[in-house]
PDB file of N, CA and C in Angstrom:
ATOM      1  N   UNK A   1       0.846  -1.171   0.000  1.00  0.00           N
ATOM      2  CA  UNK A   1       0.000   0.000   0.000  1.00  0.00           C
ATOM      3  C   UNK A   1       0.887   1.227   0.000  1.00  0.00           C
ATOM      4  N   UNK A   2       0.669   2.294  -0.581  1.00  0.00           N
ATOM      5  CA  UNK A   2       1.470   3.613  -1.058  1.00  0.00           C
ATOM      6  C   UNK A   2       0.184   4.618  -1.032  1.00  0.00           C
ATOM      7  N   UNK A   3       0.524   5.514   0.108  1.00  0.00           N
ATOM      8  CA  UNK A   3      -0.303   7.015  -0.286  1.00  0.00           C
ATOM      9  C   UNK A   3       0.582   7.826  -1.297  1.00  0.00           C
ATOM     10  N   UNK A   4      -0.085   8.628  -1.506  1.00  0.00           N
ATOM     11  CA  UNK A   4       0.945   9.759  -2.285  1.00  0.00           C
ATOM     12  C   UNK A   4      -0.468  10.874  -2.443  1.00  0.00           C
ATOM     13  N   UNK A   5      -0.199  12.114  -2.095  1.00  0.00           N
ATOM     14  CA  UNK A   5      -1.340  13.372  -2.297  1.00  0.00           C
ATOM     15  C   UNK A   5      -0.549  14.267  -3.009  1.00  0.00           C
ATOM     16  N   UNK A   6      -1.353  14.792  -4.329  1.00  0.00           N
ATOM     17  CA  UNK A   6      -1.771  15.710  -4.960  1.00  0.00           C
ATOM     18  C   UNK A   6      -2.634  17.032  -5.027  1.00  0.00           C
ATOM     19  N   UNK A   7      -2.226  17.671  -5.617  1.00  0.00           N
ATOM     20  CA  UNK A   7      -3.177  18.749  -5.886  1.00  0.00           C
ATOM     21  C   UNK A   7      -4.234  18.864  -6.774  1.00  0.00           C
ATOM     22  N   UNK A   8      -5.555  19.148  -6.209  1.00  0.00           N
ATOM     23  CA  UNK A   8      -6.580  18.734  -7.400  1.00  0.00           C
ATOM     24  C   UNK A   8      -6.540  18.633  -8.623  1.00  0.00           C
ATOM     25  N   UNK A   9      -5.351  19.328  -9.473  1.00  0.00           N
ATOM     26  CA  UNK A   9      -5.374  20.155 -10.684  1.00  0.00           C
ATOM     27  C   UNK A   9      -4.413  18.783 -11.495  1.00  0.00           C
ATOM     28  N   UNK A  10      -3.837  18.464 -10.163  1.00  0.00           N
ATOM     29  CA  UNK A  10      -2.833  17.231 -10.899  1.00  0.00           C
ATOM     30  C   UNK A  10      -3.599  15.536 -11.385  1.00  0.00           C
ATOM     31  N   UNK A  11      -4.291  15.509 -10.363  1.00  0.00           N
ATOM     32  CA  UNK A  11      -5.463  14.200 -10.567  1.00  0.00           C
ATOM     33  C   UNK A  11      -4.964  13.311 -11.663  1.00  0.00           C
ATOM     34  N   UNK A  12      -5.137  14.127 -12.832  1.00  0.00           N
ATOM     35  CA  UNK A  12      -6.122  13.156 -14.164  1.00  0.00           C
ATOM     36  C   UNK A  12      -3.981  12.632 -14.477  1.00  0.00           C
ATOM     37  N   UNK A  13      -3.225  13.581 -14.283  1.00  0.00           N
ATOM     38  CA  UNK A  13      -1.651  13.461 -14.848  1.00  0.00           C
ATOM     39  C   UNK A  13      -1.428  12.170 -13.792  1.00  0.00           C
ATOM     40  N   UNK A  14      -1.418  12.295 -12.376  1.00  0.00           N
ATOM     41  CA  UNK A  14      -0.996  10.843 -11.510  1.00  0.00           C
ATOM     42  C   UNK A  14      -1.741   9.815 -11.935  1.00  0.00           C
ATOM     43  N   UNK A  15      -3.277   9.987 -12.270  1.00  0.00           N
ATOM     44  CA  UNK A  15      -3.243   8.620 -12.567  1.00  0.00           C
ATOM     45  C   UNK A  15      -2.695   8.108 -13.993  1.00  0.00           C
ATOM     46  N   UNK A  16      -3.208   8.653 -15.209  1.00  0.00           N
ATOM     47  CA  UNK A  16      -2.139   8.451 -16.280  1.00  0.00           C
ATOM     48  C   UNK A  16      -0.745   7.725 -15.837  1.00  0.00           C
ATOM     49  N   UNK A  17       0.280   8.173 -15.372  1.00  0.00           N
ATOM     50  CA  UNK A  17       1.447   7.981 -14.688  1.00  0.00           C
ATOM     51  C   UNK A  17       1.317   6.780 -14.092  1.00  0.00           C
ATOM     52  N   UNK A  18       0.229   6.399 -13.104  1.00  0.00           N
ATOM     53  CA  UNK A  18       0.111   4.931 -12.303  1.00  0.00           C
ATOM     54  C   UNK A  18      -0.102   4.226 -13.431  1.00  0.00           C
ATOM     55  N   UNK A  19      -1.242   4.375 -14.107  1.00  0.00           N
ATOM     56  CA  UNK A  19      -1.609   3.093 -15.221  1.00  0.00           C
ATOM     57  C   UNK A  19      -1.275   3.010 -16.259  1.00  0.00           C
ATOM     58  N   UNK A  20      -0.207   4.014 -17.055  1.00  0.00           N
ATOM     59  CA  UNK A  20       0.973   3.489 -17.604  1.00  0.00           C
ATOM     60  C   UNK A  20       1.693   2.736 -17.323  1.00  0.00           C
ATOM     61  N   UNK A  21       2.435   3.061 -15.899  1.00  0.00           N
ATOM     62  CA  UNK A  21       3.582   2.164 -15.501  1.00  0.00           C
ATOM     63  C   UNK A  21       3.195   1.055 -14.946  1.00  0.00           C
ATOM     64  N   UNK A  22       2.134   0.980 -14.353  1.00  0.00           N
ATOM     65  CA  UNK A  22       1.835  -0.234 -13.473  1.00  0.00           C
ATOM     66  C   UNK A  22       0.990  -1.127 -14.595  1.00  0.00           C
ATOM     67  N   UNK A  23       0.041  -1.015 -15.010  1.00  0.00           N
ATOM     68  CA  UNK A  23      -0.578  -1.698 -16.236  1.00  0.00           C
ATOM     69  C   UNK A  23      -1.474  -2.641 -14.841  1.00  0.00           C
ATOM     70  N   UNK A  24      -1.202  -4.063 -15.203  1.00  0.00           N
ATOM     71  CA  UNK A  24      -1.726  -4.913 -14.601  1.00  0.00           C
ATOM     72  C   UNK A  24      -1.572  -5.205 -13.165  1.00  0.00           C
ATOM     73  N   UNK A  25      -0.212  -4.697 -12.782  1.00  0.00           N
ATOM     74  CA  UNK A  25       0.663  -4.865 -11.041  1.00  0.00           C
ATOM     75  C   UNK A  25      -0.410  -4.207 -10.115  1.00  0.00           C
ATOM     76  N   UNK A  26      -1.097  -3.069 -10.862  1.00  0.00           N
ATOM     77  CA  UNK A  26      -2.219  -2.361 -10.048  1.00  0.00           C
ATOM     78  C   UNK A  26      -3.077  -3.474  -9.547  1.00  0.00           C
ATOM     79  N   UNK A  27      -3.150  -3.331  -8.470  1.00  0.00           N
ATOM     80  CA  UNK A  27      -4.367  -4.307  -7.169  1.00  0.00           C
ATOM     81  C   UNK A  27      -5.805  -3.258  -7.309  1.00  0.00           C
ATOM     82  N   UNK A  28      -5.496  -2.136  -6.488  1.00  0.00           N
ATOM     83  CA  UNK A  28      -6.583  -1.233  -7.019  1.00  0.00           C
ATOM     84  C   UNK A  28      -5.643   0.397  -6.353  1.00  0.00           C
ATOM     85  N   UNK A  29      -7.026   1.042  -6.530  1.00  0.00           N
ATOM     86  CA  UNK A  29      -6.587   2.800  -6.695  1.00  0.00           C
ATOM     87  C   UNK A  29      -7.689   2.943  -5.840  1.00  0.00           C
ATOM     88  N   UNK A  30      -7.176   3.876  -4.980  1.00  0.00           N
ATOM     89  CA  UNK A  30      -8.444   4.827  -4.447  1.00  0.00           C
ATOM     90  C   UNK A  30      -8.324   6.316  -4.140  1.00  0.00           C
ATOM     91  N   UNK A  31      -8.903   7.574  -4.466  1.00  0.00           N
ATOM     92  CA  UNK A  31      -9.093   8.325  -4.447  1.00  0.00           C
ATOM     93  C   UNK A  31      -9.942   9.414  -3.625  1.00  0.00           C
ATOM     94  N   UNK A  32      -9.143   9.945  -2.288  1.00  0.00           N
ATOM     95  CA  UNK A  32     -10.026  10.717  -1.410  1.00  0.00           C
ATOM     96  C   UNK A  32      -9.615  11.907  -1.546  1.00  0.00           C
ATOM     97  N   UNK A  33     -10.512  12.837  -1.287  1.00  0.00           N
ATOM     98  CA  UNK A  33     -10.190  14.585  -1.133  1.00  0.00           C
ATOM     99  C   UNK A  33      -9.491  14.474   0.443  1.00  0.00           C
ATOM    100  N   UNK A  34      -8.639  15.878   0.577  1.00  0.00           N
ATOM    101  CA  UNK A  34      -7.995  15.910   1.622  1.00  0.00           C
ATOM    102  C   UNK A  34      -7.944  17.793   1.484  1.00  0.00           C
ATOM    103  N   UNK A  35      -7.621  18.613   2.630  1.00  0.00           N
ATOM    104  CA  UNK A  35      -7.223  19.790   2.684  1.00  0.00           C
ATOM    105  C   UNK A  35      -8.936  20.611   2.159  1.00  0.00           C
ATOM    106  N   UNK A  36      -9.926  20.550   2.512  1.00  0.00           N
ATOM    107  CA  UNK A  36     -11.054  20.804   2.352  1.00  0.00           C
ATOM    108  C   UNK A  36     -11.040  20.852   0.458  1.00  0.00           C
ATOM    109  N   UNK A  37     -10.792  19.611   0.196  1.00  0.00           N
ATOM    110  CA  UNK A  37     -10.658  19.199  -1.644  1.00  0.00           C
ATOM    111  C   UNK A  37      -9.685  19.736  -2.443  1.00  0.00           C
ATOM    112  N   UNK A  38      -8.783  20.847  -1.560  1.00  0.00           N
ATOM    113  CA  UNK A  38      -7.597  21.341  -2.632  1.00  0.00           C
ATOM    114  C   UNK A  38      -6.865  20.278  -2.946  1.00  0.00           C
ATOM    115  N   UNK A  39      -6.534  19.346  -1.771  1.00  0.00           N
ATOM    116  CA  UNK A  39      -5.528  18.407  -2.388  1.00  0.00           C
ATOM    117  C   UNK A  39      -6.570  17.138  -2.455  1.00  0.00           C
ATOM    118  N   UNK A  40      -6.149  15.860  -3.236  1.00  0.00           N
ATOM    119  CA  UNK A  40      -6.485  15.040  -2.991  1.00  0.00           C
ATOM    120  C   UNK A  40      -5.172  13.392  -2.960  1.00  0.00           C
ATOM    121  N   UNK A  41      -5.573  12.546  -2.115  1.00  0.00           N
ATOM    122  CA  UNK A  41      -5.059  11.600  -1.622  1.00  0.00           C
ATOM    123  C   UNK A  41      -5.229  10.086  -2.452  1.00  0.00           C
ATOM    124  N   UNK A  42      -4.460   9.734  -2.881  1.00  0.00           N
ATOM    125  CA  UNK A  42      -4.529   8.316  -3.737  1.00  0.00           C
ATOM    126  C   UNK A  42      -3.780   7.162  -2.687  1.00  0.00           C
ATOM    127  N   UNK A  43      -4.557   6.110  -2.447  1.00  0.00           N
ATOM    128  CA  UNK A  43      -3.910   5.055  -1.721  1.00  0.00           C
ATOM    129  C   UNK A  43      -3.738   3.820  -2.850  1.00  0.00           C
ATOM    130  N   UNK A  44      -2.895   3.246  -2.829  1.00  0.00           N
ATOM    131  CA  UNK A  44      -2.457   2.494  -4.096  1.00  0.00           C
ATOM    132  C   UNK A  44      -1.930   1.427  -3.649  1.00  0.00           C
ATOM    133  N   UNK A  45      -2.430   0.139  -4.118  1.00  0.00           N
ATOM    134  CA  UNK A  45      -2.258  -1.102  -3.690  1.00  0.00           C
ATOM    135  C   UNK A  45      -1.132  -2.003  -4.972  1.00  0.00           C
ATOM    136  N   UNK A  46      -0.127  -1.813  -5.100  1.00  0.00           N
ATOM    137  CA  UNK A  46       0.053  -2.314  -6.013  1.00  0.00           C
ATOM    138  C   UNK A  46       1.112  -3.529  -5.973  1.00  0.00           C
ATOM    139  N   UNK A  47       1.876  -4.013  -7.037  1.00  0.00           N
ATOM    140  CA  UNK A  47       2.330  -5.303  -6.827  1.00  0.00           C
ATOM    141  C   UNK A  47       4.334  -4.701  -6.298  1.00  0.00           C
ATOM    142  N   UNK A  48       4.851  -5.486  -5.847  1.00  0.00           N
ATOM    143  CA  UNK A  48       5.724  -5.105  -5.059  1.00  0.00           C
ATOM    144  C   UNK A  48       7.220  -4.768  -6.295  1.00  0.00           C
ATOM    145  N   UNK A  49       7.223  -5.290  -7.403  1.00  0.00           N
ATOM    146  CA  UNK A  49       7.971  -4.919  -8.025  1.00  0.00           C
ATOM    147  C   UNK A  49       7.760  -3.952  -9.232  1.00  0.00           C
ATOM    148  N   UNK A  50       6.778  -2.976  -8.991  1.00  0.00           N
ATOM    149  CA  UNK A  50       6.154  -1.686  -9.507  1.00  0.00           C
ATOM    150  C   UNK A  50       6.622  -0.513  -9.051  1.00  0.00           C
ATOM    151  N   UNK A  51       6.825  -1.021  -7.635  1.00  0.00           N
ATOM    152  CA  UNK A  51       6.888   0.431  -6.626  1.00  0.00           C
ATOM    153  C   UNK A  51       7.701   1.597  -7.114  1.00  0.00           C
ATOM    154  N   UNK A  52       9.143   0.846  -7.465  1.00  0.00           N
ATOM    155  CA  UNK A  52      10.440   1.680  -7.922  1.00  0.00           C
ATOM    156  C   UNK A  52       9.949   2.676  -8.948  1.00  0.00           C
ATOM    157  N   UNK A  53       9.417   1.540 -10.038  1.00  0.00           N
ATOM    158  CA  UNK A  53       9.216   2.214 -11.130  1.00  0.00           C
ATOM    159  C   UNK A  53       8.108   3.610 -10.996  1.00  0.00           C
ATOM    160  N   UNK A  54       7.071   3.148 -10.159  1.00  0.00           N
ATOM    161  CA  UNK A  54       6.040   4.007 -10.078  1.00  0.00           C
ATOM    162  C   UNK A  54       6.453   5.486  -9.459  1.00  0.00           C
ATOM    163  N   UNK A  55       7.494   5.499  -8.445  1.00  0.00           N
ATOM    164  CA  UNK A  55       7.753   6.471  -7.289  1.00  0.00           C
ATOM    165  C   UNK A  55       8.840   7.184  -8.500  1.00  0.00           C
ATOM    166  N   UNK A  56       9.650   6.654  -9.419  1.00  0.00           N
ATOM    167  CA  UNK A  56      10.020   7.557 -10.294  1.00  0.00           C
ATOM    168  C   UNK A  56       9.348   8.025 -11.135  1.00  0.00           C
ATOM    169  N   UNK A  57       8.683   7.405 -11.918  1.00  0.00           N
ATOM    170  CA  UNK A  57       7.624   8.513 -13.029  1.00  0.00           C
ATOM    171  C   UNK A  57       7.118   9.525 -12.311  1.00  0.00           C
ATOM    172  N   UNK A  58       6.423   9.024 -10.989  1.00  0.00           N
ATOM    173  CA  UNK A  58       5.482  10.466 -10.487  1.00  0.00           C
ATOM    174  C   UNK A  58       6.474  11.602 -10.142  1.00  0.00           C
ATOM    175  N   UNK A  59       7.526  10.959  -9.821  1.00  0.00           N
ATOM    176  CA  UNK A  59       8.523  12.048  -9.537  1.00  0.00           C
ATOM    177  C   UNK A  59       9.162  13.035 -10.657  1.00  0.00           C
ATOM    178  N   UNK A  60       9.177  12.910 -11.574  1.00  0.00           N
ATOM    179  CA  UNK A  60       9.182  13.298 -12.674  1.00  0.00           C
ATOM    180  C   UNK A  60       8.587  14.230 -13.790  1.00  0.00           C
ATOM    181  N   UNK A  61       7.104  13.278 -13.424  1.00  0.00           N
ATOM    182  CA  UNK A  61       5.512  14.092 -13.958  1.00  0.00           C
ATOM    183  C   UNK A  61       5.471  15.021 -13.259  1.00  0.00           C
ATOM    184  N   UNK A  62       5.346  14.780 -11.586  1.00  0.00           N
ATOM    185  CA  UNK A  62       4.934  16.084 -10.651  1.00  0.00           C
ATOM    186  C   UNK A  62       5.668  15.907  -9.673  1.00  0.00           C
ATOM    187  N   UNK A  63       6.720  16.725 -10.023  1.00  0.00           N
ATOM    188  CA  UNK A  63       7.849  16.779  -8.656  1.00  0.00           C
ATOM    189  C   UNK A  63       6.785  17.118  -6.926  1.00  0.00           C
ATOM    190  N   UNK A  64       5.896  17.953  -7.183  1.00  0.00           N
ATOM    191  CA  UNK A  64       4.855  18.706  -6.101  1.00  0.00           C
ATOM    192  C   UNK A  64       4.588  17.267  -5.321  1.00  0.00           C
ATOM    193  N   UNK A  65       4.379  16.142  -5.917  1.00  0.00           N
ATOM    194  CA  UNK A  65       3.410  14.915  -5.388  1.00  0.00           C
ATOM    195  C   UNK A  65       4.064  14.767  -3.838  1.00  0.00           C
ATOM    196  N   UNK A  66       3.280  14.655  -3.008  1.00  0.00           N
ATOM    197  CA  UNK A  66       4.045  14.295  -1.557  1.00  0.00           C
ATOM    198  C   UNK A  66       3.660  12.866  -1.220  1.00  0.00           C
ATOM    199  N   UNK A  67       4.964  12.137  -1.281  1.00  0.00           N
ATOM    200  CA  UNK A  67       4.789  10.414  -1.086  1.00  0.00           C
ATOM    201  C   UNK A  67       4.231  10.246   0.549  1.00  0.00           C
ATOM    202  N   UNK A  68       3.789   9.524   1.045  1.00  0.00           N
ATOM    203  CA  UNK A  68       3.349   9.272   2.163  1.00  0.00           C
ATOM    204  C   UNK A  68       4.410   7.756   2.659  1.00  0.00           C
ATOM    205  N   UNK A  69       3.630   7.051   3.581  1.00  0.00           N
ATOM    206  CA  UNK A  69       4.136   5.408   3.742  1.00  0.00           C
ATOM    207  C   UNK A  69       3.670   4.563   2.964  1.00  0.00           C
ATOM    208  N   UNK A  70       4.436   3.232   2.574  1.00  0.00           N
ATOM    209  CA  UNK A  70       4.628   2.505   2.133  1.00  0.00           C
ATOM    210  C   UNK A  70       4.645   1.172   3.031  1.00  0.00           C
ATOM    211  N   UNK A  71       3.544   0.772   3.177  1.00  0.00           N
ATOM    212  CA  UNK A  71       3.669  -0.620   4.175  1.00  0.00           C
ATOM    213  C   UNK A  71       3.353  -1.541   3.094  1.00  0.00           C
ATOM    214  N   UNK A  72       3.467  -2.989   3.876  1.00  0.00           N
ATOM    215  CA  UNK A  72       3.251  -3.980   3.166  1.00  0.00           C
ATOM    216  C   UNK A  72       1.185  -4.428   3.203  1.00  0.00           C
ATOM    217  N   UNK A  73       0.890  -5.054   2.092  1.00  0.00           N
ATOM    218  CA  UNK A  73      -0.309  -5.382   2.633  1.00  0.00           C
ATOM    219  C   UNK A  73      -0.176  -7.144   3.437  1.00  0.00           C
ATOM    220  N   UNK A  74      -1.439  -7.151   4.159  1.00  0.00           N
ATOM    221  CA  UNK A  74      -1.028  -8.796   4.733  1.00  0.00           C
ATOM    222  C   UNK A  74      -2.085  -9.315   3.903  1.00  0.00           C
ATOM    223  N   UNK A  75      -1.436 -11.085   4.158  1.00  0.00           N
ATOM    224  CA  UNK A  75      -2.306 -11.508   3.205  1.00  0.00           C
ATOM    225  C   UNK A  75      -3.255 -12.708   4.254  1.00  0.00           C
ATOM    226  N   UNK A  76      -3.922 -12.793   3.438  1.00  0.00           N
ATOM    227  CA  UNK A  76      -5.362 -12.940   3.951  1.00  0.00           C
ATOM    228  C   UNK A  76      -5.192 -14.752   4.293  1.00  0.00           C
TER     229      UNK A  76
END
Protein backbone atom coordinates (compact mmCIF):
# COMPACT_ATOMS: atom_id res chain seq x y z
CA UNK A 1 0.00 0.00 0.00
CA UNK A 2 1.47 3.61 -1.06
CA UNK A 3 -0.30 7.01 -0.29
CA UNK A 4 0.95 9.76 -2.29
CA UNK A 5 -1.34 13.37 -2.30
CA UNK A 6 -1.77 15.71 -4.96
CA UNK A 7 -3.18 18.75 -5.89
CA UNK A 8 -6.58 18.73 -7.40
CA UNK A 9 -5.37 20.16 -10.68
CA UNK A 10 -2.83 17.23 -10.90
CA UNK A 11 -5.46 14.20 -10.57
CA UNK A 12 -6.12 13.16 -14.16
CA UNK A 13 -1.65 13.46 -14.85
CA UNK A 14 -1.00 10.84 -11.51
CA UNK A 15 -3.24 8.62 -12.57
CA UNK A 16 -2.14 8.45 -16.28
CA UNK A 17 1.45 7.98 -14.69
CA UNK A 18 0.11 4.93 -12.30
CA UNK A 19 -1.61 3.09 -15.22
CA UNK A 20 0.97 3.49 -17.60
CA UNK A 21 3.58 2.16 -15.50
CA UNK A 22 1.84 -0.23 -13.47
CA UNK A 23 -0.58 -1.70 -16.24
CA UNK A 24 -1.73 -4.91 -14.60
CA UNK A 25 0.66 -4.87 -11.04
CA UNK A 26 -2.22 -2.36 -10.05
CA UNK A 27 -4.37 -4.31 -7.17
CA UNK A 28 -6.58 -1.23 -7.02
CA UNK A 29 -6.59 2.80 -6.70
CA UNK A 30 -8.44 4.83 -4.45
CA UNK A 31 -9.09 8.33 -4.45
CA UNK A 32 -10.03 10.72 -1.41
CA UNK A 33 -10.19 14.59 -1.13
CA UNK A 34 -7.99 15.91 1.62
CA UNK A 35 -7.22 19.79 2.68
CA UNK A 36 -11.05 20.80 2.35
CA UNK A 37 -10.66 19.20 -1.64
CA UNK A 38 -7.60 21.34 -2.63
CA UNK A 39 -5.53 18.41 -2.39
CA UNK A 40 -6.48 15.04 -2.99
CA UNK A 41 -5.06 11.60 -1.62
CA UNK A 42 -4.53 8.32 -3.74
CA UNK A 43 -3.91 5.05 -1.72
CA UNK A 44 -2.46 2.49 -4.10
CA UNK A 45 -2.26 -1.10 -3.69
CA UNK A 46 0.05 -2.31 -6.01
CA UNK A 47 2.33 -5.30 -6.83
CA UNK A 48 5.72 -5.11 -5.06
CA UNK A 49 7.97 -4.92 -8.02
CA UNK A 50 6.15 -1.69 -9.51
CA UNK A 51 6.89 0.43 -6.63
CA UNK A 52 10.44 1.68 -7.92
CA UNK A 53 9.22 2.21 -11.13
CA UNK A 54 6.04 4.01 -10.08
CA UNK A 55 7.75 6.47 -7.29
CA UNK A 56 10.02 7.56 -10.29
CA UNK A 57 7.62 8.51 -13.03
CA UNK A 58 5.48 10.47 -10.49
CA UNK A 59 8.52 12.05 -9.54
CA UNK A 60 9.18 13.30 -12.67
CA UNK A 61 5.51 14.09 -13.96
CA UNK A 62 4.93 16.08 -10.65
CA UNK A 63 7.85 16.78 -8.66
CA UNK A 64 4.86 18.71 -6.10
CA UNK A 65 3.41 14.91 -5.39
CA UNK A 66 4.05 14.29 -1.56
CA UNK A 67 4.79 10.41 -1.09
CA UNK A 68 3.35 9.27 2.16
CA UNK A 69 4.14 5.41 3.74
CA UNK A 70 4.63 2.50 2.13
CA UNK A 71 3.67 -0.62 4.17
CA UNK A 72 3.25 -3.98 3.17
CA UNK A 73 -0.31 -5.38 2.63
CA UNK A 74 -1.03 -8.80 4.73
CA UNK A 75 -2.31 -11.51 3.20
CA UNK A 76 -5.36 -12.94 3.95
Amino acid sequence: MMLITVDTASVSELRRVIVSTCGDLMVYMRVKPVEHASKMKFSLCLNKKSIDSVIGNIMRALPQAEFGRITPMLSA
